[in-house]
PDB file of N, CA and C in Angstrom:
ATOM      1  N   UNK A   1       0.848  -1.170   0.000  1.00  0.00           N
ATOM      2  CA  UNK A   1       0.000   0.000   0.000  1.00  0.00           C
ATOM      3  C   UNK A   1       0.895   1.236   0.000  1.00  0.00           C
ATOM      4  N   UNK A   2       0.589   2.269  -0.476  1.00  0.00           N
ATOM      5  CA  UNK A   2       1.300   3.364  -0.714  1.00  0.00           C
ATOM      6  C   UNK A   2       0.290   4.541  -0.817  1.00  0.00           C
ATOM      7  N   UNK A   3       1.066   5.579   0.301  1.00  0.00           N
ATOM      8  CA  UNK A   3      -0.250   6.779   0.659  1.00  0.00           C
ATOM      9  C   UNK A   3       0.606   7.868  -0.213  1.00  0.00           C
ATOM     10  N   UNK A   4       0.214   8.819  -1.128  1.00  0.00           N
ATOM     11  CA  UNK A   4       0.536   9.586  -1.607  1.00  0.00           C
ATOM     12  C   UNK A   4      -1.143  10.594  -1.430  1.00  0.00           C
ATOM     13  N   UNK A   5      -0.312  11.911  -2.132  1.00  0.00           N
ATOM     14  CA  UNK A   5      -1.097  13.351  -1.885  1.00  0.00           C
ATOM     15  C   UNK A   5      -1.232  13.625  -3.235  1.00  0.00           C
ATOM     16  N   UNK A   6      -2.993  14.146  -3.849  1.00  0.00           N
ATOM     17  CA  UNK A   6      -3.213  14.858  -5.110  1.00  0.00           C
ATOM     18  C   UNK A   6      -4.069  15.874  -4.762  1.00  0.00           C
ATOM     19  N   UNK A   7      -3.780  16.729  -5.544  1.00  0.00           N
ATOM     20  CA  UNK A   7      -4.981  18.024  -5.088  1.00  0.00           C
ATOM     21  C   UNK A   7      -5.173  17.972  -3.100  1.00  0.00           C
ATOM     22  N   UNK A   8      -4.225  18.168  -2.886  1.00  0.00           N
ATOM     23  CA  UNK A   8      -3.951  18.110  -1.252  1.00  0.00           C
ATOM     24  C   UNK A   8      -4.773  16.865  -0.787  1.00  0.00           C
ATOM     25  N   UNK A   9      -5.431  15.783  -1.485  1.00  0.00           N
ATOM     26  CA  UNK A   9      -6.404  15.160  -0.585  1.00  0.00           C
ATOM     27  C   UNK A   9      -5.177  13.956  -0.906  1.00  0.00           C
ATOM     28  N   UNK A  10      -4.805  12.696   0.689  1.00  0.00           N
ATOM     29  CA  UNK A  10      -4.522  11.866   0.829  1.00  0.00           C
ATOM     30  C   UNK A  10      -5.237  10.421  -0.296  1.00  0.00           C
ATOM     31  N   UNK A  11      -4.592  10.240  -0.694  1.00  0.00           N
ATOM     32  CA  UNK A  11      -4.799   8.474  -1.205  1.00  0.00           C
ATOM     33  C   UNK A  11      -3.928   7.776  -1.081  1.00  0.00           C
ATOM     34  N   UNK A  12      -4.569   7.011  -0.948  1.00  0.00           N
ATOM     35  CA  UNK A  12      -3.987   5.048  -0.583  1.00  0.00           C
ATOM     36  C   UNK A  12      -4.218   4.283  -2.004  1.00  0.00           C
ATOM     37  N   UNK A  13      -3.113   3.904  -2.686  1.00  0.00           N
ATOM     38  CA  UNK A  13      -2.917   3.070  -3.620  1.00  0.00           C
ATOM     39  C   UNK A  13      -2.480   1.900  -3.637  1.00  0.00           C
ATOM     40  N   UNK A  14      -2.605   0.678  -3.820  1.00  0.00           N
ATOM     41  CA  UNK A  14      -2.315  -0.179  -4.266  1.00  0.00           C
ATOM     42  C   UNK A  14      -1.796  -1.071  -5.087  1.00  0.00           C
ATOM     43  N   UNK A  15      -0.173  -1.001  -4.703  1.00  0.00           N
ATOM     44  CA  UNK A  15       0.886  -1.350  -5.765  1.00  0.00           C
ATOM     45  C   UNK A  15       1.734  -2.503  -5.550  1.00  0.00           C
ATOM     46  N   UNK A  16       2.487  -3.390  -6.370  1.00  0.00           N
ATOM     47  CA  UNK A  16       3.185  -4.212  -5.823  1.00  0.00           C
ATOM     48  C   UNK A  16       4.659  -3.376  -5.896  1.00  0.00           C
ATOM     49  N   UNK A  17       5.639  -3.949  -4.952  1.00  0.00           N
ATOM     50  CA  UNK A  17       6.854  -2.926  -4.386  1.00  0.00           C
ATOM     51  C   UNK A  17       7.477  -2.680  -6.115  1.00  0.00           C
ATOM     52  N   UNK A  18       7.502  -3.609  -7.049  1.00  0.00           N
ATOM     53  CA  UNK A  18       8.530  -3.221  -7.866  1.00  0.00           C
ATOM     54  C   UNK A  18       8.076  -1.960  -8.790  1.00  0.00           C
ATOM     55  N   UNK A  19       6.583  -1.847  -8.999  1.00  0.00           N
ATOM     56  CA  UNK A  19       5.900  -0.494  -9.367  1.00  0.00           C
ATOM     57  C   UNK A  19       5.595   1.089  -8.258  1.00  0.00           C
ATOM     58  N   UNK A  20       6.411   0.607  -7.279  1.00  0.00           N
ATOM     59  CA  UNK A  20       6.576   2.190  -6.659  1.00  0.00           C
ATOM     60  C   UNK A  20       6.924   3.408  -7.014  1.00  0.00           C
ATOM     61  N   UNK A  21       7.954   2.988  -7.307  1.00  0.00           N
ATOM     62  CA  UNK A  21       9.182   4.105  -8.487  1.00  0.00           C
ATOM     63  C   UNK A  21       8.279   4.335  -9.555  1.00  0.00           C
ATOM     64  N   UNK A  22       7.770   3.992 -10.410  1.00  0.00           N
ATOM     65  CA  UNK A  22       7.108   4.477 -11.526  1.00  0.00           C
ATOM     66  C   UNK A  22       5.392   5.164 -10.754  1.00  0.00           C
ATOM     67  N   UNK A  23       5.255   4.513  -9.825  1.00  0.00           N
ATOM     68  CA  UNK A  23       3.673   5.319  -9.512  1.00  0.00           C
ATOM     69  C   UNK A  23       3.989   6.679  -8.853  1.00  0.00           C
ATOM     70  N   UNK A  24       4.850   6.749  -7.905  1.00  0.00           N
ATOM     71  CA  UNK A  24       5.551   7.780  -7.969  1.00  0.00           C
ATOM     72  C   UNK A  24       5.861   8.783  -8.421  1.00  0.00           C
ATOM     73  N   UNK A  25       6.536   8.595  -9.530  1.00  0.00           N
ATOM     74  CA  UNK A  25       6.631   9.176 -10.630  1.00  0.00           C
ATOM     75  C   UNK A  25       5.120   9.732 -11.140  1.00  0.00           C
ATOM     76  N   UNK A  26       4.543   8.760 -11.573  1.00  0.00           N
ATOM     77  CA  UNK A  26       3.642   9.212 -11.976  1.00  0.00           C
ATOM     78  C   UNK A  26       2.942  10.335 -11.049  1.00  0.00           C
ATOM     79  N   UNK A  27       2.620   9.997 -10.132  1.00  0.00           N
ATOM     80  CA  UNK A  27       1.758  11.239  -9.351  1.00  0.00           C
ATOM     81  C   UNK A  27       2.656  12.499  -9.314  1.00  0.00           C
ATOM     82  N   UNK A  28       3.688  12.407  -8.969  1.00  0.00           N
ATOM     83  CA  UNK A  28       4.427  13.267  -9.559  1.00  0.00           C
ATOM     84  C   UNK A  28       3.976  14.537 -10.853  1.00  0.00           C
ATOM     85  N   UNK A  29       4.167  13.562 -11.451  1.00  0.00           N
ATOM     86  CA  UNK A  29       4.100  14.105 -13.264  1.00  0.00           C
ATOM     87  C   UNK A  29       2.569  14.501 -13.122  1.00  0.00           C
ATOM     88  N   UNK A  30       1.763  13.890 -12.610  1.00  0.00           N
ATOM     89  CA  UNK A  30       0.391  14.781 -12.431  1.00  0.00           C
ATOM     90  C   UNK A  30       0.410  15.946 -11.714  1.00  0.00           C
ATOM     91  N   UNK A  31       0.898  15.700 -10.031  1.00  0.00           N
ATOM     92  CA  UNK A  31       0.696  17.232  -9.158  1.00  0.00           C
ATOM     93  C   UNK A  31       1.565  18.396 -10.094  1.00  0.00           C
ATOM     94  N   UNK A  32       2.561  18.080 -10.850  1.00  0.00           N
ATOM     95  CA  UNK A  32       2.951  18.961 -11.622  1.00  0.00           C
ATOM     96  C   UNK A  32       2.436  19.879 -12.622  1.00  0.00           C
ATOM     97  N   UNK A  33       1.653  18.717 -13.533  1.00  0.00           N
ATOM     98  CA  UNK A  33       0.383  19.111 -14.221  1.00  0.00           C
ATOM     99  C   UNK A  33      -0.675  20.136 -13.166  1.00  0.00           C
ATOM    100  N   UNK A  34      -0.855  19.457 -12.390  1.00  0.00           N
ATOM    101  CA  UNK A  34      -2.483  20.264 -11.936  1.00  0.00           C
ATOM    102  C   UNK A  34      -1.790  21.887 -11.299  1.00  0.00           C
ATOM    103  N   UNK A  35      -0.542  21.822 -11.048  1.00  0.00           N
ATOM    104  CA  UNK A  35       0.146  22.605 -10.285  1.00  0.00           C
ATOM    105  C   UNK A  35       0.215  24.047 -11.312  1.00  0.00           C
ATOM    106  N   UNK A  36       1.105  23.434 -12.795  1.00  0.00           N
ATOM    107  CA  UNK A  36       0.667  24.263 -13.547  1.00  0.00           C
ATOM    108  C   UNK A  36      -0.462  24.374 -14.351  1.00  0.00           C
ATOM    109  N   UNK A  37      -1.701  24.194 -14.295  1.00  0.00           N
ATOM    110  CA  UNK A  37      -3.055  24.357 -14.450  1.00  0.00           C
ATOM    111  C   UNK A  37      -3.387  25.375 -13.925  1.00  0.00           C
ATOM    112  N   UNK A  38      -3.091  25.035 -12.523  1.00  0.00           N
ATOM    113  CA  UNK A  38      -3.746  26.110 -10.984  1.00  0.00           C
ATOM    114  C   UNK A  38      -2.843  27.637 -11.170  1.00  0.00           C
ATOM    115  N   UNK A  39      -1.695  27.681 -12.068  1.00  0.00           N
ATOM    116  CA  UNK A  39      -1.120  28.725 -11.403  1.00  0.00           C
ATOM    117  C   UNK A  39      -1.162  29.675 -13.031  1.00  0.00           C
ATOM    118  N   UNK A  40      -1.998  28.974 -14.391  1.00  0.00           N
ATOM    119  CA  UNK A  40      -2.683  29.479 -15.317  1.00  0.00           C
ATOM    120  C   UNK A  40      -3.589  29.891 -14.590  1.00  0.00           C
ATOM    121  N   UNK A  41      -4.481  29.775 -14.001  1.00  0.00           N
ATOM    122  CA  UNK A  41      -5.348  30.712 -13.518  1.00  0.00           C
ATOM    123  C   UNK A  41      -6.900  30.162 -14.636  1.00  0.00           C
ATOM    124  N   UNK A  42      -6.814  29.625 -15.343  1.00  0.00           N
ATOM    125  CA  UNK A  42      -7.849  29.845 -16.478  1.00  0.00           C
ATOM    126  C   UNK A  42      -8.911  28.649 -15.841  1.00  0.00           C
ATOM    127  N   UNK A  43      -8.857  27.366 -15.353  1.00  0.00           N
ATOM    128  CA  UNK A  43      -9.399  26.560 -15.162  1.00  0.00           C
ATOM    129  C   UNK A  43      -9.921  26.391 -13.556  1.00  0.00           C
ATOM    130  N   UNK A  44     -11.228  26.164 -13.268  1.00  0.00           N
ATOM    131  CA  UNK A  44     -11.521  26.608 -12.037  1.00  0.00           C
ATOM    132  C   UNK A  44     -12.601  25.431 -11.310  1.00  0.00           C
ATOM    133  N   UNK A  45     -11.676  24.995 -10.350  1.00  0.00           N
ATOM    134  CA  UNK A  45     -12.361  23.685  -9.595  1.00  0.00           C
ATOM    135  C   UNK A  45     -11.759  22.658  -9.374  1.00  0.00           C
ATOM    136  N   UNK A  46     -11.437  22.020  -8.454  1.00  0.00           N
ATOM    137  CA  UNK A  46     -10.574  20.880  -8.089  1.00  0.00           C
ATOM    138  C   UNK A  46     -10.674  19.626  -9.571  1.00  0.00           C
ATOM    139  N   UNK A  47     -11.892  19.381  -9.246  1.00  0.00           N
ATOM    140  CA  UNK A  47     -12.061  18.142 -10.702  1.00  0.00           C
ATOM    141  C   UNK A  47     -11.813  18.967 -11.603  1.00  0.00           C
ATOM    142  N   UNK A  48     -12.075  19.767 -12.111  1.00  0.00           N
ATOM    143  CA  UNK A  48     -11.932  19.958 -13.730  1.00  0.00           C
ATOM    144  C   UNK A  48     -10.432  20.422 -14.178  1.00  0.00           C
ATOM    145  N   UNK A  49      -9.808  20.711 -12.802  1.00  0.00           N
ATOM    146  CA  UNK A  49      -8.097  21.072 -13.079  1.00  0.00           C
ATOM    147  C   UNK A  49      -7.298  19.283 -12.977  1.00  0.00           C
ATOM    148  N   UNK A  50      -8.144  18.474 -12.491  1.00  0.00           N
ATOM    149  CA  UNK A  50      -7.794  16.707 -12.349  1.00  0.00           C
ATOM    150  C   UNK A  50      -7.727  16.177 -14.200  1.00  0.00           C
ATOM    151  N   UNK A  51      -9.129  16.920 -14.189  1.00  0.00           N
ATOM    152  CA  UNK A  51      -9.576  16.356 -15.665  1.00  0.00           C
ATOM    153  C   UNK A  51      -8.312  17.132 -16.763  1.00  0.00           C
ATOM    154  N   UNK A  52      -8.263  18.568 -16.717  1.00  0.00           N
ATOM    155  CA  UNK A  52      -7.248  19.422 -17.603  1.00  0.00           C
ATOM    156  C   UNK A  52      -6.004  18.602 -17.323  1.00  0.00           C
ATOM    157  N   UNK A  53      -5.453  17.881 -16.485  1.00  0.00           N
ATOM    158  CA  UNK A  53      -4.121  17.425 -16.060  1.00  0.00           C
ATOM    159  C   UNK A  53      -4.122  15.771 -16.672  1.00  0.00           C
ATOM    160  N   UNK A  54      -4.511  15.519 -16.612  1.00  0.00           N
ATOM    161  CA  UNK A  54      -5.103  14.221 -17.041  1.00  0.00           C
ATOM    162  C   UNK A  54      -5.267  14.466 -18.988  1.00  0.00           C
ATOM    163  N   UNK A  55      -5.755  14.885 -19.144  1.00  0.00           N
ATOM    164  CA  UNK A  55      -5.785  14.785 -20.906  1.00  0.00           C
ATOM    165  C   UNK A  55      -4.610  15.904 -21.365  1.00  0.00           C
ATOM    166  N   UNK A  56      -3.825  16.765 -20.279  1.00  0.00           N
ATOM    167  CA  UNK A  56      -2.543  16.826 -21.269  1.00  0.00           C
ATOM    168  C   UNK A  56      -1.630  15.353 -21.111  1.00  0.00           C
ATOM    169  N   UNK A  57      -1.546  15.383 -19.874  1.00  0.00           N
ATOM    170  CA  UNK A  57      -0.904  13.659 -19.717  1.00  0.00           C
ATOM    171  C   UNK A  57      -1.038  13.002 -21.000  1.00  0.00           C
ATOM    172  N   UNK A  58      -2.040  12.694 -21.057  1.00  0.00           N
ATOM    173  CA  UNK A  58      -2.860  11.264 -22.450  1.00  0.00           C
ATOM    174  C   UNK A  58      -2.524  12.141 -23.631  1.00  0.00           C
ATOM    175  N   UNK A  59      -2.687  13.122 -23.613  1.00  0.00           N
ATOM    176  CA  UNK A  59      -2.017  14.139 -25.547  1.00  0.00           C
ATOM    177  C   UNK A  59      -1.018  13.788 -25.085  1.00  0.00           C
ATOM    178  N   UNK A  60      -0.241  13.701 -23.980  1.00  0.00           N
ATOM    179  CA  UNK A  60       1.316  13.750 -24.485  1.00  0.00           C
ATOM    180  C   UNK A  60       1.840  12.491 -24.588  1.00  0.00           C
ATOM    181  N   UNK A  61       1.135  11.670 -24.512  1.00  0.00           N
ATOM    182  CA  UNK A  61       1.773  10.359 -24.403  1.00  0.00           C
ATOM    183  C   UNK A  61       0.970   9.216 -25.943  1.00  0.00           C
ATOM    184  N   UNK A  62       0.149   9.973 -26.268  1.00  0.00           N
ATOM    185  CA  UNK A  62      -0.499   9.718 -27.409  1.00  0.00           C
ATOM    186  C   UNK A  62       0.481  10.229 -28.626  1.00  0.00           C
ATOM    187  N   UNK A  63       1.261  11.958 -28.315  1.00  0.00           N
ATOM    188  CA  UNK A  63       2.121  12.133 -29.002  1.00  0.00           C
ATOM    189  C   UNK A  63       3.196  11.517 -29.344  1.00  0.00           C
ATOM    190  N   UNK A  64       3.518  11.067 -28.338  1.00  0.00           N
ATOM    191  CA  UNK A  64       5.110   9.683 -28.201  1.00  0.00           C
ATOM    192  C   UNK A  64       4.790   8.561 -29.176  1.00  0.00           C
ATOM    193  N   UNK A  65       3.776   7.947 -28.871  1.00  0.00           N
ATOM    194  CA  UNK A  65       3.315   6.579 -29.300  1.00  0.00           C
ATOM    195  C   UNK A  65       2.633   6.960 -31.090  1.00  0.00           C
ATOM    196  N   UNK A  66       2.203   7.929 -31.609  1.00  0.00           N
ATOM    197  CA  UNK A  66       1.903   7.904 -32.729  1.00  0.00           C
ATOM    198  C   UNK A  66       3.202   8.336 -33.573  1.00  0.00           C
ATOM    199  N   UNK A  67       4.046   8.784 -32.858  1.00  0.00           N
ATOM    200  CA  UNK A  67       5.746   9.400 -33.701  1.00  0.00           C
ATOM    201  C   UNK A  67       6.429   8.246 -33.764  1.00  0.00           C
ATOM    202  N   UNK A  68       6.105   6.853 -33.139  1.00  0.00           N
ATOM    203  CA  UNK A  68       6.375   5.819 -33.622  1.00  0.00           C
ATOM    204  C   UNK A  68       7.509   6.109 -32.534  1.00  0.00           C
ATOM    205  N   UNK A  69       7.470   6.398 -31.512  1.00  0.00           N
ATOM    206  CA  UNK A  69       8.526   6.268 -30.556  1.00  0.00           C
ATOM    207  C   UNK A  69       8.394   5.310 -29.340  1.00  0.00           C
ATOM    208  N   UNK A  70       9.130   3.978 -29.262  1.00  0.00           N
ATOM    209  CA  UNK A  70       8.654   2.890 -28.373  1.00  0.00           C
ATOM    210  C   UNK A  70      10.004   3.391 -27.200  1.00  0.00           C
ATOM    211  N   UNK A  71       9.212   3.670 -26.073  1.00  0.00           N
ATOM    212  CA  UNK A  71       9.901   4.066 -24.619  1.00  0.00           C
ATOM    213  C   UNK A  71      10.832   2.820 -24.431  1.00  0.00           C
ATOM    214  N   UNK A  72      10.250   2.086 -24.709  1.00  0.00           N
ATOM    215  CA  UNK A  72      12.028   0.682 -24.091  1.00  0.00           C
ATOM    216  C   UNK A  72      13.069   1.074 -25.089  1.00  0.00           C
ATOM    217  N   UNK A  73      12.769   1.264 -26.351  1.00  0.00           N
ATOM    218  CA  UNK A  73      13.812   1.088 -27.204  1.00  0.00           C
ATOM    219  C   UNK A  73      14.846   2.347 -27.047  1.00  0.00           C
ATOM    220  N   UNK A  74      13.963   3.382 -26.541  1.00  0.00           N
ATOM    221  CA  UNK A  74      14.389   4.727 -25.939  1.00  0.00           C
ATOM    222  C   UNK A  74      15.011   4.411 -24.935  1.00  0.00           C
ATOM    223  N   UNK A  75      14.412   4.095 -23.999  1.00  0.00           N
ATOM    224  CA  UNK A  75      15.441   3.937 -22.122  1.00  0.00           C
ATOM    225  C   UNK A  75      16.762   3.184 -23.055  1.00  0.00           C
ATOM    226  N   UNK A  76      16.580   2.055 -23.835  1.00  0.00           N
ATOM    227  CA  UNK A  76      17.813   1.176 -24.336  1.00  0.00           C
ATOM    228  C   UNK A  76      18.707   2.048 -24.731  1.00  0.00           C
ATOM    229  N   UNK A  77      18.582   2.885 -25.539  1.00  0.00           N
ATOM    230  CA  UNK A  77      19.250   3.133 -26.296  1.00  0.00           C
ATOM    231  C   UNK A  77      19.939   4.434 -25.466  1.00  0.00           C
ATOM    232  N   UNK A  78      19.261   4.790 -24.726  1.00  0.00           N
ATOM    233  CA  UNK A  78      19.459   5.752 -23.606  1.00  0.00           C
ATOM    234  C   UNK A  78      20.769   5.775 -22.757  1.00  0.00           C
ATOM    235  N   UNK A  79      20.151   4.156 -22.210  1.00  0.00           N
ATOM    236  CA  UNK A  79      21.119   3.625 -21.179  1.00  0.00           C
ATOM    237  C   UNK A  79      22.677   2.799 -22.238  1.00  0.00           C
ATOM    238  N   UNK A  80      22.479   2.665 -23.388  1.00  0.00           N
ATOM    239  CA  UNK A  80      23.485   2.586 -24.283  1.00  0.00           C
ATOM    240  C   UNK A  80      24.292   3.535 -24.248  1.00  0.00           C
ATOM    241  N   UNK A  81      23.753   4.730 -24.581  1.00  0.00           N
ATOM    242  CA  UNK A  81      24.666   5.540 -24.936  1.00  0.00           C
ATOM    243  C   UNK A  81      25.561   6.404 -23.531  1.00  0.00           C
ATOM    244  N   UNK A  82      25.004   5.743 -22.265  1.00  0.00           N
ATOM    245  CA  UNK A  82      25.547   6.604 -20.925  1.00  0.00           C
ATOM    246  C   UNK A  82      26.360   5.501 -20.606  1.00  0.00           C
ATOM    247  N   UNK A  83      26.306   4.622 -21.586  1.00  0.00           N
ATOM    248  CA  UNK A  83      27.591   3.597 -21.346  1.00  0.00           C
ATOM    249  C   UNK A  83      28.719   3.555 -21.677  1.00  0.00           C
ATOM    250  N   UNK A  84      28.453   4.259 -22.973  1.00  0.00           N
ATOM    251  CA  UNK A  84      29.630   4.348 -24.090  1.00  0.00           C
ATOM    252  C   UNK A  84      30.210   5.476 -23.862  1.00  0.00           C
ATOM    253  N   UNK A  85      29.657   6.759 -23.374  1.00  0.00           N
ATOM    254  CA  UNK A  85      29.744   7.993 -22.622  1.00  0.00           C
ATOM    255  C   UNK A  85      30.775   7.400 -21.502  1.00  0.00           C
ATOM    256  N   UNK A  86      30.384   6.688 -20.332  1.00  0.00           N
ATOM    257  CA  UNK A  86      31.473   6.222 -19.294  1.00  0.00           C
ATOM    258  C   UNK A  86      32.641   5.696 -20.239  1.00  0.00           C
ATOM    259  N   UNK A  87      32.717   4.859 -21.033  1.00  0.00           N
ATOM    260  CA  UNK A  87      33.572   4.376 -21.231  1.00  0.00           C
ATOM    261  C   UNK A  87      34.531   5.349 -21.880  1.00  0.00           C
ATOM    262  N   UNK A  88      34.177   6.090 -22.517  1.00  0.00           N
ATOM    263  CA  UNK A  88      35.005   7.372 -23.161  1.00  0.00           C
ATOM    264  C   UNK A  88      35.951   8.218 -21.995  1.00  0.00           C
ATOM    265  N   UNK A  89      34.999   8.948 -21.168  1.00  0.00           N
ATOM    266  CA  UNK A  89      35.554   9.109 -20.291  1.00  0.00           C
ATOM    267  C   UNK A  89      36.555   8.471 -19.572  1.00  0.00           C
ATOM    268  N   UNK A  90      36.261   7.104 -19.187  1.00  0.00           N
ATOM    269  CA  UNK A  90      37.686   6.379 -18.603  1.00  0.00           C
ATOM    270  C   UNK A  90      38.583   6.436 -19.567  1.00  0.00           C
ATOM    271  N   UNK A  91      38.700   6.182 -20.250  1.00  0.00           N
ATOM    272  CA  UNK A  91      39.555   6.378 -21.438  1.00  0.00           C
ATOM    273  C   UNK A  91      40.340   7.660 -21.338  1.00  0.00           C
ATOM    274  N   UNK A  92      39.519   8.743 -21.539  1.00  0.00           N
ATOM    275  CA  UNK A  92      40.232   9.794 -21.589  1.00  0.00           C
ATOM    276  C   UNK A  92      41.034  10.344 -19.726  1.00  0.00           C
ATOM    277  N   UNK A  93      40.433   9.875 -18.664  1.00  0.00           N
ATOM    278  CA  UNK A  93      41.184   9.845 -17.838  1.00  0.00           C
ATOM    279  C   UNK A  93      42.265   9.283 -17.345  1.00  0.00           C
ATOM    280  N   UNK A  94      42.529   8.024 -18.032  1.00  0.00           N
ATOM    281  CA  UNK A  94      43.730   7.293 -18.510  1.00  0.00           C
ATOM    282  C   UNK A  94      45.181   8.015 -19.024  1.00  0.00           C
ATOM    283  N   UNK A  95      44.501   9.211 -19.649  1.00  0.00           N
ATOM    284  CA  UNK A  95      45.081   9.702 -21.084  1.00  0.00           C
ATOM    285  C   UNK A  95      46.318  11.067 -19.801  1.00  0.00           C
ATOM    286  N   UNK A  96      45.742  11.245 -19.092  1.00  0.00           N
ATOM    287  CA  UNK A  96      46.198  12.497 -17.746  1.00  0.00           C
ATOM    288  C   UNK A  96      47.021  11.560 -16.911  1.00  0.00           C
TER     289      UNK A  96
END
């Protein structure tokens, strides 16, 4: 179980331990959203700044996935290249 805070109200979620880090995250990436919603000024009411935060979320992740961009192949290639990055570096500290 995992108690996190949205729109100041407490919830209790239900996760297994290895999805913490990503739910986390996620609520995260929402209070951020609703955070800048609230401080546009334009949208007015607890739910409907949930709802505005929530469908930029889903546009933006709808944007990823129709550009034909698959997130594993990304983290891979990600975590590839901060490899090859270290290894350069040792290299060049070798070099001193």
């Amino acid at each position: 179980m995992l108690e996190v805070e949205i729109l100041g109200k407490p919830l209790r979620l239900a996760c297994k331990a290895e999805e913490k880090e990503d739910l986390l995250n996620a609520v995260s990436l929402l209070d951020e959203q609703i955070q800048e919603i609230r401080e546009g000024g334009k949208v007015v009411g607890s739910e409907r700044v949930a709802i505005m935060a929530a469908l930029n979320i889903a546009h933006k992740l709808l944007t990823v996935q129709t550009r034909g961009i698959n997130l594993n192949e990304l983290r891979s290639t990600i975590t590839s290249m901060g490899k090859k990055i270290d290894t350069v570096l040792n290299d060049q500290e070798k070099l001193f």
